[in-house]
Structure formats: C-alpha cells, structure tokens
PDB file of N, CA and C in Angstrom:
ATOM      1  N   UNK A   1       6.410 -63.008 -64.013  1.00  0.00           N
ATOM      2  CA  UNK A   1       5.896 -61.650 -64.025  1.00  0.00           C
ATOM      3  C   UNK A   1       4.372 -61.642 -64.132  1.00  0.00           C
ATOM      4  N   UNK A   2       3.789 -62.648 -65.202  1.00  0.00           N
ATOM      5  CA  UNK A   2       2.407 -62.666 -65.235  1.00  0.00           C
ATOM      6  C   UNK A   2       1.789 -62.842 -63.947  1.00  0.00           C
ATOM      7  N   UNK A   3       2.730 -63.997 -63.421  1.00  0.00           N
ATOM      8  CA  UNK A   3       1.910 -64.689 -62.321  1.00  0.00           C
ATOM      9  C   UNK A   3       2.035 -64.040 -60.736  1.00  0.00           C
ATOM     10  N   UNK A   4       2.202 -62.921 -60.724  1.00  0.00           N
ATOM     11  CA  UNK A   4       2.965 -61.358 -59.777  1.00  0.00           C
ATOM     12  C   UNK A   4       1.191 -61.101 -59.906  1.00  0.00           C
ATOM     13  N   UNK A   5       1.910 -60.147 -61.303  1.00  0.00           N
ATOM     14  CA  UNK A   5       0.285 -59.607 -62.070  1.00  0.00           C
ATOM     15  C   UNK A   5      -1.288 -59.695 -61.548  1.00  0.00           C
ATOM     16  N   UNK A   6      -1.075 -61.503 -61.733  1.00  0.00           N
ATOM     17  CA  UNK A   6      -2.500 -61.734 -61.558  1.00  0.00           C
ATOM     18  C   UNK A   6      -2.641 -62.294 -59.756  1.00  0.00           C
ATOM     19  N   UNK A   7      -1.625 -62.250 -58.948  1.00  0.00           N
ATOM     20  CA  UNK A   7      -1.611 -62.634 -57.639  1.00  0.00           C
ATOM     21  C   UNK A   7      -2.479 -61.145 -57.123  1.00  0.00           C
ATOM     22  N   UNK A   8      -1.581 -59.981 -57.722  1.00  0.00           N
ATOM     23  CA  UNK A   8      -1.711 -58.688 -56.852  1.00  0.00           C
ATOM     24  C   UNK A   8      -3.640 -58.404 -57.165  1.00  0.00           C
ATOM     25  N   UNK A   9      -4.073 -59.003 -58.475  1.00  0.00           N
ATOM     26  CA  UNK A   9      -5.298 -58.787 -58.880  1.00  0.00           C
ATOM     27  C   UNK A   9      -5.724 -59.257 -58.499  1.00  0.00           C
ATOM     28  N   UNK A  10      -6.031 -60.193 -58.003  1.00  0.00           N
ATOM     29  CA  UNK A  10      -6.691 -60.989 -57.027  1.00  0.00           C
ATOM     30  C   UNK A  10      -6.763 -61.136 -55.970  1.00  0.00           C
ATOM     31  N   UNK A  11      -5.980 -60.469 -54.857  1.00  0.00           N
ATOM     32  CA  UNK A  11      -5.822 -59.649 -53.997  1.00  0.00           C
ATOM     33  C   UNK A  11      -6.300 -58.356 -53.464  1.00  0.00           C
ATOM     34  N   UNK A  12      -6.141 -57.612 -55.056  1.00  0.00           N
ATOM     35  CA  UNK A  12      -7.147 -56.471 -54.844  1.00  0.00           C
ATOM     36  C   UNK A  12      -8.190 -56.570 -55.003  1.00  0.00           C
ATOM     37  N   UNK A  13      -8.923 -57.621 -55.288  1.00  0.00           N
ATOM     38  CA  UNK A  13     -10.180 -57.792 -55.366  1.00  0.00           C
ATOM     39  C   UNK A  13     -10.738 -58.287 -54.203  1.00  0.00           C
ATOM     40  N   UNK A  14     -10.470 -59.219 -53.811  1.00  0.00           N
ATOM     41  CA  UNK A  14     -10.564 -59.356 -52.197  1.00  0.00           C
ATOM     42  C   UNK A  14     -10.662 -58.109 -51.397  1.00  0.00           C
ATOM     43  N   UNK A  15      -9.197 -57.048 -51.725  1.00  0.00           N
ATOM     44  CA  UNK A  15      -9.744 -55.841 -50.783  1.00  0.00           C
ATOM     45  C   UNK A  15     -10.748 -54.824 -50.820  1.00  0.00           C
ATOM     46  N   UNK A  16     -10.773 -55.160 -52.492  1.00  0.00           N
ATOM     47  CA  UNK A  16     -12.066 -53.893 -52.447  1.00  0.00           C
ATOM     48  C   UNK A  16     -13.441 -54.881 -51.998  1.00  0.00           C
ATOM     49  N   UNK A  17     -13.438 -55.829 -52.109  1.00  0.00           N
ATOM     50  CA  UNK A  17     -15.169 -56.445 -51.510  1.00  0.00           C
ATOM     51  C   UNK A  17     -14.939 -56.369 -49.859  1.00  0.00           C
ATOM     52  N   UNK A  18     -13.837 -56.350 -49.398  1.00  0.00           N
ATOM     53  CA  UNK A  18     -13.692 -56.208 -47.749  1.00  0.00           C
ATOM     54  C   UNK A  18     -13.776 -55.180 -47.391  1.00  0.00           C
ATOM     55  N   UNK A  19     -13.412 -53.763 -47.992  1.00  0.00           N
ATOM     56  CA  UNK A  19     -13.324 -52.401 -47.989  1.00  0.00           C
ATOM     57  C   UNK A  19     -14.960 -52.302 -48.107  1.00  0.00           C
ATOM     58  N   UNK A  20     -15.551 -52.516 -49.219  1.00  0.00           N
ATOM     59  CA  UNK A  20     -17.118 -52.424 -49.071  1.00  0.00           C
ATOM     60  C   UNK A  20     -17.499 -52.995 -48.153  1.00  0.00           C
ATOM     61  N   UNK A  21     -17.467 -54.386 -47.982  1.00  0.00           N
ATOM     62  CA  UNK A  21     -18.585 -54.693 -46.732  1.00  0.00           C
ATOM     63  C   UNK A  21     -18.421 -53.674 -45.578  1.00  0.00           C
ATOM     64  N   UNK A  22     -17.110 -53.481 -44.956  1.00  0.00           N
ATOM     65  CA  UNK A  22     -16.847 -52.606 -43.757  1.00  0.00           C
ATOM     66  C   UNK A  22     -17.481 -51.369 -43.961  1.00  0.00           C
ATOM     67  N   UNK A  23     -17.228 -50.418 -45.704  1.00  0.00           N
ATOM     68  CA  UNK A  23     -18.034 -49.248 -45.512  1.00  0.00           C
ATOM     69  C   UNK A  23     -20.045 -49.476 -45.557  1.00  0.00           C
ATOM     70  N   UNK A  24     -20.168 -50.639 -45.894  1.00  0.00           N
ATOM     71  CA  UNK A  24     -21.729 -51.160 -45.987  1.00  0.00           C
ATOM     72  C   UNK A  24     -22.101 -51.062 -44.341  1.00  0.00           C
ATOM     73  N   UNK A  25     -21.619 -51.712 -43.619  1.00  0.00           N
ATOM     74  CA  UNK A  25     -21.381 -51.929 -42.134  1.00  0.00           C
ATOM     75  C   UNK A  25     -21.564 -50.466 -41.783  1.00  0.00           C
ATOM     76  N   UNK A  26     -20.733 -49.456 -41.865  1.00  0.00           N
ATOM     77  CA  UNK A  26     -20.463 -48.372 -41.253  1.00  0.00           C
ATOM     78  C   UNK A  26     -21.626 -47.953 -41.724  1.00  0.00           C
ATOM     79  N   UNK A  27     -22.512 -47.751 -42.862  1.00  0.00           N
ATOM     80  CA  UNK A  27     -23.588 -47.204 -42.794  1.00  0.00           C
ATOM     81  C   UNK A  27     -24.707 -47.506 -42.642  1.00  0.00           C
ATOM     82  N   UNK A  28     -24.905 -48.847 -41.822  1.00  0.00           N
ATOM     83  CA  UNK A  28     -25.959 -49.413 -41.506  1.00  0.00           C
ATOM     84  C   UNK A  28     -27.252 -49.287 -41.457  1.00  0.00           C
ATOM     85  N   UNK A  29     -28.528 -49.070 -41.054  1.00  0.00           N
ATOM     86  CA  UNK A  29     -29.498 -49.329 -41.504  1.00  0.00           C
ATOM     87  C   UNK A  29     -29.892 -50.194 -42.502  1.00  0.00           C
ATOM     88  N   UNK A  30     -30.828 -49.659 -43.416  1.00  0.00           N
ATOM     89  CA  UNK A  30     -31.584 -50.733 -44.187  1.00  0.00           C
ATOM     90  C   UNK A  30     -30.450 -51.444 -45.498  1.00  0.00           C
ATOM     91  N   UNK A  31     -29.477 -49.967 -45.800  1.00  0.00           N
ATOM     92  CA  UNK A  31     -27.949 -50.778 -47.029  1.00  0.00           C
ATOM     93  C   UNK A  31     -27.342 -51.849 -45.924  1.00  0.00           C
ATOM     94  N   UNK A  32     -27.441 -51.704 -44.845  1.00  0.00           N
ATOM     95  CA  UNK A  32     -26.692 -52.613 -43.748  1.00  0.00           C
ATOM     96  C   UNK A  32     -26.847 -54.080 -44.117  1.00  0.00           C
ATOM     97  N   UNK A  33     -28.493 -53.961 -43.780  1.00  0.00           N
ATOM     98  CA  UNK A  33     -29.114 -55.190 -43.801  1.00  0.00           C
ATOM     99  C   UNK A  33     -29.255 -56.212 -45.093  1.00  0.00           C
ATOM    100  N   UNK A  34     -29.417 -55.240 -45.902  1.00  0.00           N
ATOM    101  CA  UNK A  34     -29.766 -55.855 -47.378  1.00  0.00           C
ATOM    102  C   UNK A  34     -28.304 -56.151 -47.951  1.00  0.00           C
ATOM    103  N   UNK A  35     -26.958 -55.304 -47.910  1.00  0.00           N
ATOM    104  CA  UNK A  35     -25.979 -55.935 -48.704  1.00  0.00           C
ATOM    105  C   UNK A  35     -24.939 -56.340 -47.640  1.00  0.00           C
ATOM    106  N   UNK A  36     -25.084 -56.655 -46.498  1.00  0.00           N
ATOM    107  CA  UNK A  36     -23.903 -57.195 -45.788  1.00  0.00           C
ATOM    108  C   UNK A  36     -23.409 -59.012 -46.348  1.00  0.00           C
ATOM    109  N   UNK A  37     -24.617 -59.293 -45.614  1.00  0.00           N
ATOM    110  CA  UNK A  37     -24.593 -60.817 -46.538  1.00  0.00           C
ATOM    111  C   UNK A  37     -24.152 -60.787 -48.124  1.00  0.00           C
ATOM    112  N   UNK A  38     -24.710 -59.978 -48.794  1.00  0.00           N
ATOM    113  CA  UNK A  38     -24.206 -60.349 -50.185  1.00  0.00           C
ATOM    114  C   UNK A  38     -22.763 -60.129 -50.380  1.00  0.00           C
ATOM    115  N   UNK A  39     -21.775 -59.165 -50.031  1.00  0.00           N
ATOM    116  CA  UNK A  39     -21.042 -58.973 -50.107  1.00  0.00           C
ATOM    117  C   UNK A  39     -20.159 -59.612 -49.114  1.00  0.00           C
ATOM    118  N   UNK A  40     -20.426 -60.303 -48.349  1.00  0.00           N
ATOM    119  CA  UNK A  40     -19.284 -61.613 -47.158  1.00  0.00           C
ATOM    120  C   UNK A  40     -20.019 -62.762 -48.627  1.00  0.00           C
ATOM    121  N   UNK A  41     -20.590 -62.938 -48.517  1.00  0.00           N
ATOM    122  CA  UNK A  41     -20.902 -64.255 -49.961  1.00  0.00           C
ATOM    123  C   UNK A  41     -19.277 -63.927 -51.120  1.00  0.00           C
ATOM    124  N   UNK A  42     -20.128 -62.546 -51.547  1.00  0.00           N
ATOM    125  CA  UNK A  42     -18.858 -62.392 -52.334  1.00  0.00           C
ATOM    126  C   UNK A  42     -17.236 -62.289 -51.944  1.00  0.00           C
ATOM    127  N   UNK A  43     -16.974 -62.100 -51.008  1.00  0.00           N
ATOM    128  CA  UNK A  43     -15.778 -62.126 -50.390  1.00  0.00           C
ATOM    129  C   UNK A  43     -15.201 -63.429 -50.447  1.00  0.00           C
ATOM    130  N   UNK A  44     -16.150 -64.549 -49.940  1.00  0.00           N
ATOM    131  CA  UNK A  44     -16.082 -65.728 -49.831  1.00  0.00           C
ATOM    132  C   UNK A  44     -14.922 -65.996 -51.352  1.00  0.00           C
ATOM    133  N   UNK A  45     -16.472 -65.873 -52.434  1.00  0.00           N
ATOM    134  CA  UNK A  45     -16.138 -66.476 -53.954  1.00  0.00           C
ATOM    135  C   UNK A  45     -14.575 -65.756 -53.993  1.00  0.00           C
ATOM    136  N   UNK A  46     -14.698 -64.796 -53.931  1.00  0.00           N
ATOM    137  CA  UNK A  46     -13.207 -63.917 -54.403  1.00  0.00           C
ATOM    138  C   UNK A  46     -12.154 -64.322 -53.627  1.00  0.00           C
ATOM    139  N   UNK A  47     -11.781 -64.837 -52.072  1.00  0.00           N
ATOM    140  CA  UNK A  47     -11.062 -65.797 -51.448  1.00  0.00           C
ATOM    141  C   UNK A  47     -10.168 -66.815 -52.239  1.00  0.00           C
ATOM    142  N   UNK A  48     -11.486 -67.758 -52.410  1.00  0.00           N
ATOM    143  CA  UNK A  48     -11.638 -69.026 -53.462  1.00  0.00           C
ATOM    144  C   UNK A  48     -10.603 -68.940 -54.680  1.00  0.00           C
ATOM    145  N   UNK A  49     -11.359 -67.928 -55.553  1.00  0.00           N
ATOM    146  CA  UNK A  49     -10.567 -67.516 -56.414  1.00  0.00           C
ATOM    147  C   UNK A  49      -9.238 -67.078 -56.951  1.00  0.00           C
ATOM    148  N   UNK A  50      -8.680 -66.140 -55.551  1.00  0.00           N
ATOM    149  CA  UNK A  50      -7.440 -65.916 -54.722  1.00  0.00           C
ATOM    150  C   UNK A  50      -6.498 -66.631 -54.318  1.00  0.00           C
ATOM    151  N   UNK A  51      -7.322 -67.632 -54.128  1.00  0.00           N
ATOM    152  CA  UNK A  51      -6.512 -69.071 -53.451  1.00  0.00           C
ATOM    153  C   UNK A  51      -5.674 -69.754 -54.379  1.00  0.00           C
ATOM    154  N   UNK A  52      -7.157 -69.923 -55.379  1.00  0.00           N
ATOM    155  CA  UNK A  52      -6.469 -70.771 -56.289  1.00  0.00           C
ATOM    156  C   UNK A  52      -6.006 -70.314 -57.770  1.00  0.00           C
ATOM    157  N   UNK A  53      -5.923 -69.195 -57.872  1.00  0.00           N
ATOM    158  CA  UNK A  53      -4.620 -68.358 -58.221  1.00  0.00           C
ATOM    159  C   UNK A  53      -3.339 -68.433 -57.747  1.00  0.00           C
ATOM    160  N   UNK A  54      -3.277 -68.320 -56.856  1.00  0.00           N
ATOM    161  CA  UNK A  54      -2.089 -68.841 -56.111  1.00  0.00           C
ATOM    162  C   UNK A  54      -1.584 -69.869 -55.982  1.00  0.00           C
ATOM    163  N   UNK A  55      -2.663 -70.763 -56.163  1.00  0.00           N
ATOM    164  CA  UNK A  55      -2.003 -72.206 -56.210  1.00  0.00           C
ATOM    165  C   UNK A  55      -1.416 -72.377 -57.450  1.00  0.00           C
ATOM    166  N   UNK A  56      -2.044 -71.811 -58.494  1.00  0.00           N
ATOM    167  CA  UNK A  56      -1.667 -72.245 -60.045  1.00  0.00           C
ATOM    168  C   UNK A  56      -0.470 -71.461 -60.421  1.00  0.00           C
ATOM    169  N   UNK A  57      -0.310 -70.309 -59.655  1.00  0.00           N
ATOM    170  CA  UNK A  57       0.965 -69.465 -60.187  1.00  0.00           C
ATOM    171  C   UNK A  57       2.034 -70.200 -59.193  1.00  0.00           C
ATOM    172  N   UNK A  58       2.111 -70.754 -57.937  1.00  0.00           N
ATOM    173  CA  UNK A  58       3.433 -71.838 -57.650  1.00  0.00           C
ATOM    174  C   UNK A  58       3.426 -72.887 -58.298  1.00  0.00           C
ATOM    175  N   UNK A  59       2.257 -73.577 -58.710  1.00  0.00           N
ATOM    176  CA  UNK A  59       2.542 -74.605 -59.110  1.00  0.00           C
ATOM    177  C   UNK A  59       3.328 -74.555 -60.351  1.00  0.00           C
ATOM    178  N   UNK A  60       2.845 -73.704 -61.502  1.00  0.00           N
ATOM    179  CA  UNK A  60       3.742 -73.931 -62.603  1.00  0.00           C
ATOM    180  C   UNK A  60       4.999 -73.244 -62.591  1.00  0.00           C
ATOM    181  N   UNK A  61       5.120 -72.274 -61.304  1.00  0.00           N
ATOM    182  CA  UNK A  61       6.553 -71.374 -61.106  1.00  0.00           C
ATOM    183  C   UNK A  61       7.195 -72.271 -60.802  1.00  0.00           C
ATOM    184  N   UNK A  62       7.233 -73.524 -59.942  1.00  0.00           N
ATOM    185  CA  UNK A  62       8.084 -74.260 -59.772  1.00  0.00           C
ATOM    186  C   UNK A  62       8.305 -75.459 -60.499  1.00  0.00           C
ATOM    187  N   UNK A  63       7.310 -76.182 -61.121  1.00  0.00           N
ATOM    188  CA  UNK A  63       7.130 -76.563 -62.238  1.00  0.00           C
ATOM    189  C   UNK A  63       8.720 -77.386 -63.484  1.00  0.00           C
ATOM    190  N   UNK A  64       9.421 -78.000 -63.204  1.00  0.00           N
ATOM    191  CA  UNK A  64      10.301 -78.049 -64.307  1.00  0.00           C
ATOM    192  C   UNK A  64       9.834 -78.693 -65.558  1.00  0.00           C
TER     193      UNK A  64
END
C-alpha cells in the first residue's frame, strides 16, 4: 500500500514539472526562454527519482 502511495507521488510529480514546462512553452517569450531549460533539468531529476522509486518498491514487493 505504501509502495502504491509513493509510486502515484512520484508520478505526480513528474506531471506537474511536464504540465509546467508545456504551460512555460505556451507562454513564451522572455518566461519561455529563461525557465524552459530549468524545468526539462528538473523533469530530468524527478524521472530519476521516479525510476528509482520504482525500482525499490518491486524490489522489496517481491522480496521474500
């Protein structure tokens, strides 16, 4: 159940930094320029993070 929990959280975190970059994008100009990169950086880290969440919640789910 924990490991549900913290999959879906980490997930949503991923979507809200993807949801921003796209609305950063949509309003382009100078917010365009200045936070597109920062926020694909952060997407990146939060991926990462995502990942290996996931790895740690199969690994010990299956785990005997």
């Amino acid at each position: 159940m924990l490991g549900t929990i913290l999959i879906f959280v980490a997930v949503g975190i991923v979507a809200l930094v993807l949801f921003a970059g796209v609305a950063v994008m949509a309003v382009g100009g100078e917010t365009s320029a200045r936070w597109s990169n920062v926020l694909m950086r952060y997407r990146v880290v939060a991926q990462a993070a995502a990942l290996a969440v996931i790895a740690l919640v199969v690994y010990f789910a299956t785990r005997h």
